[in-house]
C-alpha atoms as a PDB file:
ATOM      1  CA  UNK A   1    -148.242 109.547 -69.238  1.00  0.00           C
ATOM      2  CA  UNK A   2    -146.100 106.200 -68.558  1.00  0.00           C
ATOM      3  CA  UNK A   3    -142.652 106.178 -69.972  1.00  0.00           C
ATOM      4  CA  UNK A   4    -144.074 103.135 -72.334  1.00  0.00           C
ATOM      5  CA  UNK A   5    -146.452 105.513 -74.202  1.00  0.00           C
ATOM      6  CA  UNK A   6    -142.973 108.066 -74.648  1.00  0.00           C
ATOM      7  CA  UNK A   7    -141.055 104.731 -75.866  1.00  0.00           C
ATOM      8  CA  UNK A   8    -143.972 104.235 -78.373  1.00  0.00           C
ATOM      9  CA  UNK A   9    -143.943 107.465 -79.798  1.00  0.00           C
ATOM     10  CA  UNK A  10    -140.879 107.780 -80.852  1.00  0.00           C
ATOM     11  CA  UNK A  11    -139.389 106.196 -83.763  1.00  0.00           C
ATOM     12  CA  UNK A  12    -135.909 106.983 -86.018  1.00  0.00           C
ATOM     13  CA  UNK A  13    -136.255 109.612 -89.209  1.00  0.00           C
ATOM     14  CA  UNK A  14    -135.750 106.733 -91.978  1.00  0.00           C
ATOM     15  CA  UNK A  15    -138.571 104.630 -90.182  1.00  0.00           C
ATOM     16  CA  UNK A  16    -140.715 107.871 -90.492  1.00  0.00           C
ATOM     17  CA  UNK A  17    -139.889 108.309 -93.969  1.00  0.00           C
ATOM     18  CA  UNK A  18    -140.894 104.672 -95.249  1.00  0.00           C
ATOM     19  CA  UNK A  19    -143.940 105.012 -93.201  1.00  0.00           C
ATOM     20  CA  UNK A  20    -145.434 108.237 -95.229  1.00  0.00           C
ATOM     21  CA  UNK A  21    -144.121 106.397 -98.643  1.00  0.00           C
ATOM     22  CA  UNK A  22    -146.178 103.183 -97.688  1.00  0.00           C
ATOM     23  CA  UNK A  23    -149.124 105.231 -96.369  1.00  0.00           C
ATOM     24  CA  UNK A  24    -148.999 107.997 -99.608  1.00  0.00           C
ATOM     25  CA  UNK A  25    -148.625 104.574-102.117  1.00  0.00           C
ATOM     26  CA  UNK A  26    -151.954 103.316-100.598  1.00  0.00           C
ATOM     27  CA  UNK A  27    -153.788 106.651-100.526  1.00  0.00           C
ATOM     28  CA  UNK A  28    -153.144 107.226-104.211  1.00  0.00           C
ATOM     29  CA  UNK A  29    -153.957 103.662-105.240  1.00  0.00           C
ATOM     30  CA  UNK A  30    -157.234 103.692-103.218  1.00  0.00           C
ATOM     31  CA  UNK A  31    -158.238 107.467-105.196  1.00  0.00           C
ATOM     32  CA  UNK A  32    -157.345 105.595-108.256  1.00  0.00           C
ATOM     33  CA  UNK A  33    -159.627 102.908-107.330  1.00  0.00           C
ATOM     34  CA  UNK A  34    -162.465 105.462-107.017  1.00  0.00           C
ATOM     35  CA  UNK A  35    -161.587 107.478-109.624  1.00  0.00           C
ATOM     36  CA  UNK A  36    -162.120 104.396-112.389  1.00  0.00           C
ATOM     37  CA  UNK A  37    -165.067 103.485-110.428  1.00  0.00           C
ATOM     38  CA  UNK A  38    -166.506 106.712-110.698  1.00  0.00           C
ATOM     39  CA  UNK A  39    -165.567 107.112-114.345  1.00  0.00           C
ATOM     40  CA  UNK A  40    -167.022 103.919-114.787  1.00  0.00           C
ATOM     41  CA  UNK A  41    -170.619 104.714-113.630  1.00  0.00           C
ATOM     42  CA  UNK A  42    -169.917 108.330-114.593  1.00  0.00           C
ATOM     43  CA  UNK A  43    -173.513 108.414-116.393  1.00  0.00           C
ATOM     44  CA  UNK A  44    -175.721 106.370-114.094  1.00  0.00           C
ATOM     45  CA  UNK A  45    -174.270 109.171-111.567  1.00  0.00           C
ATOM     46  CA  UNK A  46    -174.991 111.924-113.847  1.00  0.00           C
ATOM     47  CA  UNK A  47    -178.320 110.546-113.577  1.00  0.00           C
ATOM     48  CA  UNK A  48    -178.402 110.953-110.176  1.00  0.00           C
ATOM     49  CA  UNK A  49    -177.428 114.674-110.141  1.00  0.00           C
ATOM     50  CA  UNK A  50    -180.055 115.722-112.404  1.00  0.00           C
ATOM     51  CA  UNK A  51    -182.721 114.587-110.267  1.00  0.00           C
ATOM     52  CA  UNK A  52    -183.165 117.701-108.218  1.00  0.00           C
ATOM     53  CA  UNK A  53    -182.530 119.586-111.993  1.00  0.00           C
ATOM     54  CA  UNK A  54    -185.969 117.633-112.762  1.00  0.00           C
ATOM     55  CA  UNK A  55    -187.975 118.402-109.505  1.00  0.00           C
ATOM     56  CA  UNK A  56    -187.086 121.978-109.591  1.00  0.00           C
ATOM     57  CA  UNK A  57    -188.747 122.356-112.994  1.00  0.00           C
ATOM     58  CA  UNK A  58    -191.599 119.794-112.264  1.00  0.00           C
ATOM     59  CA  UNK A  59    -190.493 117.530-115.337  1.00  0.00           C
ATOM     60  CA  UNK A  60    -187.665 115.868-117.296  1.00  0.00           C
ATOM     61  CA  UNK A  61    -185.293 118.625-118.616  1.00  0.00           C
ATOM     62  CA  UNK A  62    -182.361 117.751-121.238  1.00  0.00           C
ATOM     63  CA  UNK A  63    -179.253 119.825-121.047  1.00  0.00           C
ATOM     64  CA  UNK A  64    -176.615 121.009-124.159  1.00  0.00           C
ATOM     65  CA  UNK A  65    -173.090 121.037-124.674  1.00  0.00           C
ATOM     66  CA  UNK A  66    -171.745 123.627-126.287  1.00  0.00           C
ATOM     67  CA  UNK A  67    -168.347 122.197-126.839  1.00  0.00           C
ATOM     68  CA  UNK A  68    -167.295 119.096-128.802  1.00  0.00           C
ATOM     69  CA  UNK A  69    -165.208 117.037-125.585  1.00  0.00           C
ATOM     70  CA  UNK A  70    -168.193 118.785-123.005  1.00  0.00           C
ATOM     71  CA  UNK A  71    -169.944 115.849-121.906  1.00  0.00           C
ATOM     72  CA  UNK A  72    -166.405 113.544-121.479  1.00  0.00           C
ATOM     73  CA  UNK A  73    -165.085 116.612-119.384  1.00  0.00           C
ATOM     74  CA  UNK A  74    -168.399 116.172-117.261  1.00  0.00           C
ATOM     75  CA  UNK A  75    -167.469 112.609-116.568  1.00  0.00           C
ATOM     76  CA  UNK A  76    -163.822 113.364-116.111  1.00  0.00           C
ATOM     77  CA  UNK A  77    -165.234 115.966-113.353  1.00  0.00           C
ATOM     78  CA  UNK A  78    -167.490 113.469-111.943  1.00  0.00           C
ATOM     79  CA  UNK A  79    -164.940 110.672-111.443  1.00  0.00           C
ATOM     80  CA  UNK A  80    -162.513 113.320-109.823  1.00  0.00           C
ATOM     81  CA  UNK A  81    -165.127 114.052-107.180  1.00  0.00           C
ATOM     82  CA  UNK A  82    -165.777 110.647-106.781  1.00  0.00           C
ATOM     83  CA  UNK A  83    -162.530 109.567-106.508  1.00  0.00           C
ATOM     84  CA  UNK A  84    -162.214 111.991-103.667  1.00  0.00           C
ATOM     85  CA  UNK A  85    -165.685 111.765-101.943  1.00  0.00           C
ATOM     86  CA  UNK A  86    -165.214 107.668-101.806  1.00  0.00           C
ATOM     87  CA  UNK A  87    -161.290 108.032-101.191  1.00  0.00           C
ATOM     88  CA  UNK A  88    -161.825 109.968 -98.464  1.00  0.00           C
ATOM     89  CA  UNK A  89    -162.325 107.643 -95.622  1.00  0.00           C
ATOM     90  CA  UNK A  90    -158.937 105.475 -96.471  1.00  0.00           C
ATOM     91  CA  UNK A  91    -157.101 108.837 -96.957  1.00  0.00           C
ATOM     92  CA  UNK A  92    -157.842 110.271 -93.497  1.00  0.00           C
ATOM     93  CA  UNK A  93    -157.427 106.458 -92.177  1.00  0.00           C
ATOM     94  CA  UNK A  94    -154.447 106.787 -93.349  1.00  0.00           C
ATOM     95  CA  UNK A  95    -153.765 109.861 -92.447  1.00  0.00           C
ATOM     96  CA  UNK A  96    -154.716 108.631 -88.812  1.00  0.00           C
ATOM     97  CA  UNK A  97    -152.193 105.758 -89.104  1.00  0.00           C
ATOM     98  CA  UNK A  98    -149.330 107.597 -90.139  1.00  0.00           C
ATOM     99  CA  UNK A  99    -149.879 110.186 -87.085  1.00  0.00           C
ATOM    100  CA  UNK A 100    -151.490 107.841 -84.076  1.00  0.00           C
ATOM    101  CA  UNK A 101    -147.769 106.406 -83.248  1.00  0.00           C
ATOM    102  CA  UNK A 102    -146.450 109.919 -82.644  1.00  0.00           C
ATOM    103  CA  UNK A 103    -149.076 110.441 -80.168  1.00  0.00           C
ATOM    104  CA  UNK A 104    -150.257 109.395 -77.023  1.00  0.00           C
ATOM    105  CA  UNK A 105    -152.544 107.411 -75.840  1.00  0.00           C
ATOM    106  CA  UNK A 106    -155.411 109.964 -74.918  1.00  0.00           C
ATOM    107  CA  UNK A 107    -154.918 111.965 -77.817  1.00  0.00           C
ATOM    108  CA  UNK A 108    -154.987 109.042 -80.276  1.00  0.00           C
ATOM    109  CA  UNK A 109    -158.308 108.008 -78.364  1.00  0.00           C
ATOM    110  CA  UNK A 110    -159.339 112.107 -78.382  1.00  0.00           C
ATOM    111  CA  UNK A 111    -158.682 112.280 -82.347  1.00  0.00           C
ATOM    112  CA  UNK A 112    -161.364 109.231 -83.630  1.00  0.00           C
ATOM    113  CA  UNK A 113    -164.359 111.173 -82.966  1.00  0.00           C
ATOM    114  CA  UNK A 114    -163.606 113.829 -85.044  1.00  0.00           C
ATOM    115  CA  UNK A 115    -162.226 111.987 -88.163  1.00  0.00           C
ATOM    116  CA  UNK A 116    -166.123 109.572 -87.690  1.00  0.00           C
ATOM    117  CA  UNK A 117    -167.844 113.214 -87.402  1.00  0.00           C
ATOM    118  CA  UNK A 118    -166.182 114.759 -90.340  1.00  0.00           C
ATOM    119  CA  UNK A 119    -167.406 112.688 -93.059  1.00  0.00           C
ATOM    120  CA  UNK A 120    -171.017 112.692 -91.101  1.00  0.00           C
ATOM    121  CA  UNK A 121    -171.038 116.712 -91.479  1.00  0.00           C
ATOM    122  CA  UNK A 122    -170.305 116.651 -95.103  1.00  0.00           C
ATOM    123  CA  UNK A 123    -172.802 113.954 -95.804  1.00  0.00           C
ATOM    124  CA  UNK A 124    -175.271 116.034 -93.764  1.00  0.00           C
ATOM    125  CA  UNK A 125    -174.229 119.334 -96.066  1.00  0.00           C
ATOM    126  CA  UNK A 126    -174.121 117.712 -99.401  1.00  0.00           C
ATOM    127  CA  UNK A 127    -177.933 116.114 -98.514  1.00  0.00           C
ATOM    128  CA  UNK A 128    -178.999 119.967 -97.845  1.00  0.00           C
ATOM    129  CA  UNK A 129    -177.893 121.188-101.179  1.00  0.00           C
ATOM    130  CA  UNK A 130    -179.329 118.024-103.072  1.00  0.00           C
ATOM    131  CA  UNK A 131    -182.790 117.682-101.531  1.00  0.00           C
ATOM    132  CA  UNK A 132    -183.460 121.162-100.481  1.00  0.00           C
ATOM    133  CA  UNK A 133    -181.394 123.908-102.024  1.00  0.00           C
ATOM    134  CA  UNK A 134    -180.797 122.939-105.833  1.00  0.00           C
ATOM    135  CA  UNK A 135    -183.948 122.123-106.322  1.00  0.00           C
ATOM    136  CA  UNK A 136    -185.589 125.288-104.704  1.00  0.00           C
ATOM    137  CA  UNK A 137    -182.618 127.463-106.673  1.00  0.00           C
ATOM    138  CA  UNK A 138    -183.563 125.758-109.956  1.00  0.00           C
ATOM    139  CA  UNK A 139    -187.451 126.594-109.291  1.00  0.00           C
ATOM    140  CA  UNK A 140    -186.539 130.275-108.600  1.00  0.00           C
ATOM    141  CA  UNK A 141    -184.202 130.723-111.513  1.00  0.00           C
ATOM    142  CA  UNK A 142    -186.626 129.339-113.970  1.00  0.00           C
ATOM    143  CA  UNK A 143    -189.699 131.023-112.163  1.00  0.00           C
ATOM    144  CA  UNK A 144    -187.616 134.439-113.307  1.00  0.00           C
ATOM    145  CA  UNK A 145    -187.349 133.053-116.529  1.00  0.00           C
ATOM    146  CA  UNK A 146    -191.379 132.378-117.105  1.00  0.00           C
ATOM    147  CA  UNK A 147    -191.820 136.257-115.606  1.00  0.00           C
ATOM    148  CA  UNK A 148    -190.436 137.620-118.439  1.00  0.00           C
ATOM    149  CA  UNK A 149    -193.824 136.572-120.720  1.00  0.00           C
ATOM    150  CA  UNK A 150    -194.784 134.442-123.831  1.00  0.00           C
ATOM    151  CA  UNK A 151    -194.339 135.311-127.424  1.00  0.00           C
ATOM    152  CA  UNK A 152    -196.438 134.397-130.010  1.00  0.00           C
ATOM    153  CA  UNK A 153    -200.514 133.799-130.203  1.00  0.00           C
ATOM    154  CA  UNK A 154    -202.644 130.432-130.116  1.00  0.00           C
ATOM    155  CA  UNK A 155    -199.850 126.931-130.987  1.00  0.00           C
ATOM    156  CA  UNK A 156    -196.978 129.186-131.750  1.00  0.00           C
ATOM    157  CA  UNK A 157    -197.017 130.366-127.959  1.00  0.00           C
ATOM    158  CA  UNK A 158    -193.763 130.039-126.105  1.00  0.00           C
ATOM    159  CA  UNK A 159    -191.819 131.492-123.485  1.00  0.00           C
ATOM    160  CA  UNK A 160    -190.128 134.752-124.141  1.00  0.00           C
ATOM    161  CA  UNK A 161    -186.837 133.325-122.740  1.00  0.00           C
ATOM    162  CA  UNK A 162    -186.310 129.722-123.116  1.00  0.00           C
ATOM    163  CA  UNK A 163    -183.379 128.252-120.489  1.00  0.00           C
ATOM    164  CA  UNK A 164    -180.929 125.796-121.957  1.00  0.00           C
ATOM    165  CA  UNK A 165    -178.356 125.479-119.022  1.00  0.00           C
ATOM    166  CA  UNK A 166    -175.113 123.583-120.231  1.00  0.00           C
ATOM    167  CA  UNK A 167    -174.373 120.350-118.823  1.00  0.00           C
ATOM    168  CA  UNK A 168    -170.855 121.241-117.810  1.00  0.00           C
ATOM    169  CA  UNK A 169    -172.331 124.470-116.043  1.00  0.00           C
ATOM    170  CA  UNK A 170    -174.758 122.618-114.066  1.00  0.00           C
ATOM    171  CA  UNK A 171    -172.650 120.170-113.140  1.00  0.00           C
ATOM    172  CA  UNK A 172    -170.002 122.997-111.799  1.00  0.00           C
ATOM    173  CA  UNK A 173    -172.784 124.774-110.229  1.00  0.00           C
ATOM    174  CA  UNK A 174    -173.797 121.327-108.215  1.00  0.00           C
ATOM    175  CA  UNK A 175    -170.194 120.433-106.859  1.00  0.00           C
ATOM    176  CA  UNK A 176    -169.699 124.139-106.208  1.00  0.00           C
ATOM    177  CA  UNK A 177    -172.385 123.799-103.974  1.00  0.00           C
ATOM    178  CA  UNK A 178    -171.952 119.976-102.680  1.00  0.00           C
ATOM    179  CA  UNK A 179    -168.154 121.488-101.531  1.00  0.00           C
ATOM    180  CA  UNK A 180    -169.141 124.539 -99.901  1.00  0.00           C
ATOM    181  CA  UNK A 181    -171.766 123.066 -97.506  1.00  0.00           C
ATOM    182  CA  UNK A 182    -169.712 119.834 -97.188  1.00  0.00           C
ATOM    183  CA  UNK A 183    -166.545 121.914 -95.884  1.00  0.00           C
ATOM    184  CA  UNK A 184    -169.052 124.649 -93.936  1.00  0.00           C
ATOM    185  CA  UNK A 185    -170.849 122.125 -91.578  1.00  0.00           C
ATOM    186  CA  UNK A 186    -167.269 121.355 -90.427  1.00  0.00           C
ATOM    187  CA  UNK A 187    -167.449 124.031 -88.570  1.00  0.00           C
ATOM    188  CA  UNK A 188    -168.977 121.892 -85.641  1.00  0.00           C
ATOM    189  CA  UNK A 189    -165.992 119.949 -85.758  1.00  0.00           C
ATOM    190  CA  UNK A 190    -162.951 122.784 -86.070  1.00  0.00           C
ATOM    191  CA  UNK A 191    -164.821 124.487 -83.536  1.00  0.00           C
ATOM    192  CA  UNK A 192    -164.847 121.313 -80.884  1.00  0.00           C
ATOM    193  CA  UNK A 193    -161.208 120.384 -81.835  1.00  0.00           C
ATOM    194  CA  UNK A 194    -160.161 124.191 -80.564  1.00  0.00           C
ATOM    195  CA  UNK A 195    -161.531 123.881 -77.900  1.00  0.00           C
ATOM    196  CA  UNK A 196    -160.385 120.087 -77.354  1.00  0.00           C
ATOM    197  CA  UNK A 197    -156.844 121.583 -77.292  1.00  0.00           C
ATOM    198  CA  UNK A 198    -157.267 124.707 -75.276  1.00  0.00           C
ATOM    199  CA  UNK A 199    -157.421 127.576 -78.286  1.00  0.00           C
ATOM    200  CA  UNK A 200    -161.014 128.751 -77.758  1.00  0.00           C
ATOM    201  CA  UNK A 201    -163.396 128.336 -75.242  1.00  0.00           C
ATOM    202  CA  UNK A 202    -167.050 127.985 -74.164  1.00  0.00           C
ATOM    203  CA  UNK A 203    -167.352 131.749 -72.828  1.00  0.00           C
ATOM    204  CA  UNK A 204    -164.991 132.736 -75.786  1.00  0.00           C
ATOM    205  CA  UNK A 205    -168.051 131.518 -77.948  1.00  0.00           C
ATOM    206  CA  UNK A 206    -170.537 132.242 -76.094  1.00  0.00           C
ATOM    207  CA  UNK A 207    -169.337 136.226 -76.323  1.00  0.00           C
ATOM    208  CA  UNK A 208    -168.410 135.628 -79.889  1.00  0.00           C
ATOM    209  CA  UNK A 209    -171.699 134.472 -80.592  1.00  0.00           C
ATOM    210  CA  UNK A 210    -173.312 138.102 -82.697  1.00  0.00           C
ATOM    211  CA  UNK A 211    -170.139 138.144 -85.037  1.00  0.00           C
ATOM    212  CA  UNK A 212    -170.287 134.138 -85.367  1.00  0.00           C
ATOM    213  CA  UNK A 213    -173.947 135.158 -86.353  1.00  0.00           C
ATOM    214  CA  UNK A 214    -172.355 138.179 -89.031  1.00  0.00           C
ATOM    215  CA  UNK A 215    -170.393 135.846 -90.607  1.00  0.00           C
ATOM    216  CA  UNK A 216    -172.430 132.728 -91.256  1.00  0.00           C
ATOM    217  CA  UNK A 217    -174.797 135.961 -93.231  1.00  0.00           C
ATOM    218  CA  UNK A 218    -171.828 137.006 -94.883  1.00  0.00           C
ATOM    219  CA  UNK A 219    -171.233 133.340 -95.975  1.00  0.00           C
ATOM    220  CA  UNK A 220    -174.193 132.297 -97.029  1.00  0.00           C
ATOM    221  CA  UNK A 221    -174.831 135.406 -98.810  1.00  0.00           C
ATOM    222  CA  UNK A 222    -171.551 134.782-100.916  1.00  0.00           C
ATOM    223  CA  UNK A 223    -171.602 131.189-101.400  1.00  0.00           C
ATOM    224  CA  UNK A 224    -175.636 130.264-102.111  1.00  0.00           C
ATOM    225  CA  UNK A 225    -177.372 131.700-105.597  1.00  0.00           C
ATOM    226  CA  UNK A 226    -178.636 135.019-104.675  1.00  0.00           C
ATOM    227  CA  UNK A 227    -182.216 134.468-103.627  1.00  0.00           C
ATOM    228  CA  UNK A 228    -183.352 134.470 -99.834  1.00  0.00           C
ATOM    229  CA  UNK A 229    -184.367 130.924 -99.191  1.00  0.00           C
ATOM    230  CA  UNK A 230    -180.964 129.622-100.577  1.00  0.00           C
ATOM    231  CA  UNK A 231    -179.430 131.781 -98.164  1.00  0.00           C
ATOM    232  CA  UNK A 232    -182.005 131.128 -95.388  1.00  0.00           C
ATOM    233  CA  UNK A 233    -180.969 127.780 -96.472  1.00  0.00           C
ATOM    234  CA  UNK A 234    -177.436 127.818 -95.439  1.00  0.00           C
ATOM    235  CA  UNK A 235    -177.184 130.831 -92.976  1.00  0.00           C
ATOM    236  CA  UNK A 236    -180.513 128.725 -90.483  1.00  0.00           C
ATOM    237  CA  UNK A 237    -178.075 125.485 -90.223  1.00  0.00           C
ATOM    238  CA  UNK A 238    -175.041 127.101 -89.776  1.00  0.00           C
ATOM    239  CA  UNK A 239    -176.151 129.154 -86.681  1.00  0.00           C
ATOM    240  CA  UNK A 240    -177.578 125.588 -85.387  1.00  0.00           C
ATOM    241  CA  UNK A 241    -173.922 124.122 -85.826  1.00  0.00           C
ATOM    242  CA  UNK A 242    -172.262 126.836 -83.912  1.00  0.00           C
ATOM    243  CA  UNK A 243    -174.950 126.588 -81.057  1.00  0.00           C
ATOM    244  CA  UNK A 244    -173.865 123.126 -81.636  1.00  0.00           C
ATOM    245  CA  UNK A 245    -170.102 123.940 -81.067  1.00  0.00           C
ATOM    246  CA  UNK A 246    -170.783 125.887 -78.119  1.00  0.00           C
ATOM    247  CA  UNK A 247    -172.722 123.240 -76.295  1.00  0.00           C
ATOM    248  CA  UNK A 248    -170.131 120.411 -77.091  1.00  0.00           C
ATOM    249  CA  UNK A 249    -167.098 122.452 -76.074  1.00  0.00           C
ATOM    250  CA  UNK A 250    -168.501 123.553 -73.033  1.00  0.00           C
ATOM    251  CA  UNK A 251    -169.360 120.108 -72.456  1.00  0.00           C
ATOM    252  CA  UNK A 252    -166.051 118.864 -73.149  1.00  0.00           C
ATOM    253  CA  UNK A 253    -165.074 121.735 -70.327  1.00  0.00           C
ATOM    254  CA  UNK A 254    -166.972 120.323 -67.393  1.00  0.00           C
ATOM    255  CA  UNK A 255    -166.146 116.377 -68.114  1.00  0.00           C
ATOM    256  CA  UNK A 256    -162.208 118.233 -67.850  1.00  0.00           C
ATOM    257  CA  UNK A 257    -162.616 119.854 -64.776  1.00  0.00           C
ATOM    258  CA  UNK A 258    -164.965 116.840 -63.470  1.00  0.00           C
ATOM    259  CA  UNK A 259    -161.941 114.932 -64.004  1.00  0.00           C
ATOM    260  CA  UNK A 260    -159.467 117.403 -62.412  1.00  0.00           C
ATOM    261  CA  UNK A 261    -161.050 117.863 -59.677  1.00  0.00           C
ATOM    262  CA  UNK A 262    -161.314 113.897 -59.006  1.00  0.00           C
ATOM    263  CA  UNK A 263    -157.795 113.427 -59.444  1.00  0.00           C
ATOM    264  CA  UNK A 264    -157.055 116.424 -57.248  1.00  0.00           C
ATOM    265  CA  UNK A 265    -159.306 114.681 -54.540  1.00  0.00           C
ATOM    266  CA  UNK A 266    -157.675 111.114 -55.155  1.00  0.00           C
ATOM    267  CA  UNK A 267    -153.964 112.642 -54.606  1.00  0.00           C
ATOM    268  CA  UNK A 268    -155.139 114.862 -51.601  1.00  0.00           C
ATOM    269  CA  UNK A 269    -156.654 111.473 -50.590  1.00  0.00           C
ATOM    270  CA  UNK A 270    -153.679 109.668 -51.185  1.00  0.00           C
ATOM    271  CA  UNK A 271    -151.324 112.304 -49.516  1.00  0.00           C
ATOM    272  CA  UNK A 272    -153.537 111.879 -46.128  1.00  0.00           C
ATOM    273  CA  UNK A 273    -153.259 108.342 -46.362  1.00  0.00           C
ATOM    274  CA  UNK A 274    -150.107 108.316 -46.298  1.00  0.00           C
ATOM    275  CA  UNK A 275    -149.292 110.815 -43.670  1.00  0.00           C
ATOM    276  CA  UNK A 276    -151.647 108.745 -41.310  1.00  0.00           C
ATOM    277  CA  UNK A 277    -149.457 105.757 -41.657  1.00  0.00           C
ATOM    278  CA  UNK A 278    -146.371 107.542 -41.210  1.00  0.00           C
ATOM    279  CA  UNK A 279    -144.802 106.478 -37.447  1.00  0.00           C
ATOM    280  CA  UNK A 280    -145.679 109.662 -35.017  1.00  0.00           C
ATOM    281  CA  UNK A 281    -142.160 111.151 -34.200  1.00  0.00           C
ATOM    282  CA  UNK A 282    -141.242 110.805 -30.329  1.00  0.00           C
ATOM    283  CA  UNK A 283    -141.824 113.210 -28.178  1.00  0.00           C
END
C-alpha cells in the first residue's frame, strides 16, 4: 500500500456527495430507458414467457383476465422487471464507480470478478426455471388436473376440471420463480466474497457442509411448486454451487498463503542480503 493509493482514496464530503447525485441521476435514467423499452415490446416478451406455458401442455394454451386493467398490469409488471433485469449491469457499474475511488488498488482489482459473476449466476438460474422447471411444473399441475376424469359420453366428452390459469397469475408465478433462482445461485458468489475478506473459510465450509445441505432442502422445498422434481430441480444445483464455493474459497486460500509465503522468503532474502554487505565490525 503506497501512500499514492491513500492520496487517491480520499476525497472531501461535498465531492462525495455530487458523486452519488451524478451516479444515482444516471442509474435512474438508464432503468427508465429499460423500463420504456420493456413496455414497449411488453407483448412480443409476453410471448416469450409463455413458451414453456405451451411445452408443458404439449400445445398452444390461451390465458384469461379476470379483471378489466389485467393484461396492462401484466405489461406494467413486465417492463418493471425489465427495466431492472437490463438496468442492472449500468446500476452495479455504477455502483462500482461510485465505490472503486474509496478503495485500493487490490481490492478494486479483487471486486470485478464478482460484479462479471453475478449477473452470470442469475442468467444461469433464470435459464433453469425457463427451460427446465416451468415447463415440468406446468406438465405436473395439469397432469393432476386430467386425473381427476372426463364428463360426459361420445362428442360431449371433456375433462372433469378444465384449467384456465389467469394471465396475471402466471406471469407472477414466472418472475416469482425467475427471482428466486436468480438471487439463490448467488450463493457461489456471497460465499467466495466471505471468504475473499476473511469471514468464513474453506474448513468452516467444509464442516458446515450437512447443514449447508439442510438448508438448500429447506429452500427448495419452500420456494419451488410442491412436487419432487421442482424441488430436485433447485435443491441438485444448489448443493453443486456450494461444492462450488468451497472449492473456490479454498482456492483463493492457497494462492494467499502462496503469496505470503513468497513475500516472507523475498524479505528474509532481502534481510540476508543486506546483512552480508554490512562492513564486519573490527575485532
Amino acid at each position: 500500500m503506497t501512500k499514492e493509493d491513500i492520496d487517491a482514496s480520499e476525497a472531501p464530503l461535498m465531492d462525495h456527495l455530487m458523486e452519488l447525485r451524478s451516479r444515482l441521476i444516471k442509474c435512474v435514467i438508464g432503468f427508465f430507458i429499460a423500463f420504456g423499452l420493456s413496455f414497449w415490446f411488453s407483448s412480443d416478451i409476453f410471448h416469450v414467457l409463455i413458451l414453456p406455458f405451451n411445452w408443458g401442455v404439449g400445445h398452444d394454451v390461451g390465458l384469461i383476465s379476470t379483471k378489466l386493467l389485467g393484461f396492462f398490469l401484466v405489461k406494467l409488471k413486465i417492463a418493471m422487471f425489465g427495466g431492472m433485469f437490463f438496468a442492472f449491469p449500468l446500476i452495479a457499474t455504477q455502483i462500482y464507480l461510485f465505490m472503486a475511488p474509496g478503495l485500493y488498488r487490490n481490492e478494486r482489482q479483487a471486486l470485478v470478478p464478482y460484479l462479471i459473476a453475478t449477473p452470470i449466476f442469475f442468467v444461469l438460474g433464470a435459464a433453469l426455471v425457463y427451460f427446465f422447471l416451468l415447463p415440468v411444473a406446468i406438465k405436473f399441475f395439469y397432469s393432476l388436473a386430467a386425473g381427476v376424469g372426463t364428463t360426459g359420453e361420445g362428442i360431449d366428452e371433456k375433462a372433469l376440471i378444465q384449467l384456465m390459469p389467469d394471465v396475471e397469475a402466471y406471469l407472477d408465478f414466472v418472475m416469482m420463480l425467475i427471482l428466486a433462482f436468480g438471487l439463490t445461485f448467488q450463493l457461489p458468489v456471497v460465499l467466495t466474497l466471505l471468504g475473499h475478506i476473511g469471514v468464513v473459510n474453506a474448513q468452516q465450509l467444509k464442516s458446515g457442509r450437512r447443514f449447508a445441505l439442510v438448508g438448500v432442502c429447506g429452500l427448495a422445498a419452500l420456494i419451488t411448486p410442491p412436487d419432487p422434481i421442482s424441488m430436485l430441480a433447485m435443491a441438485v444445483p444448489l448443493a453443486g454451487l456450494y461444492e462450488i464455493a468451497v472449492f473456490a474459497v479454498s482456492f483463493m486460500e492457497k494462492r494467499r498463503e502462496a503469496a505470503r509465503a513468497k513475500k516472507e522468503a523475498e524479505e528474509a532474502a532481502a534481510e540476508q542480503k543486506t546483512a552480508e554487505n554490512l562492513p564486519a565490525k573490527p575485532v
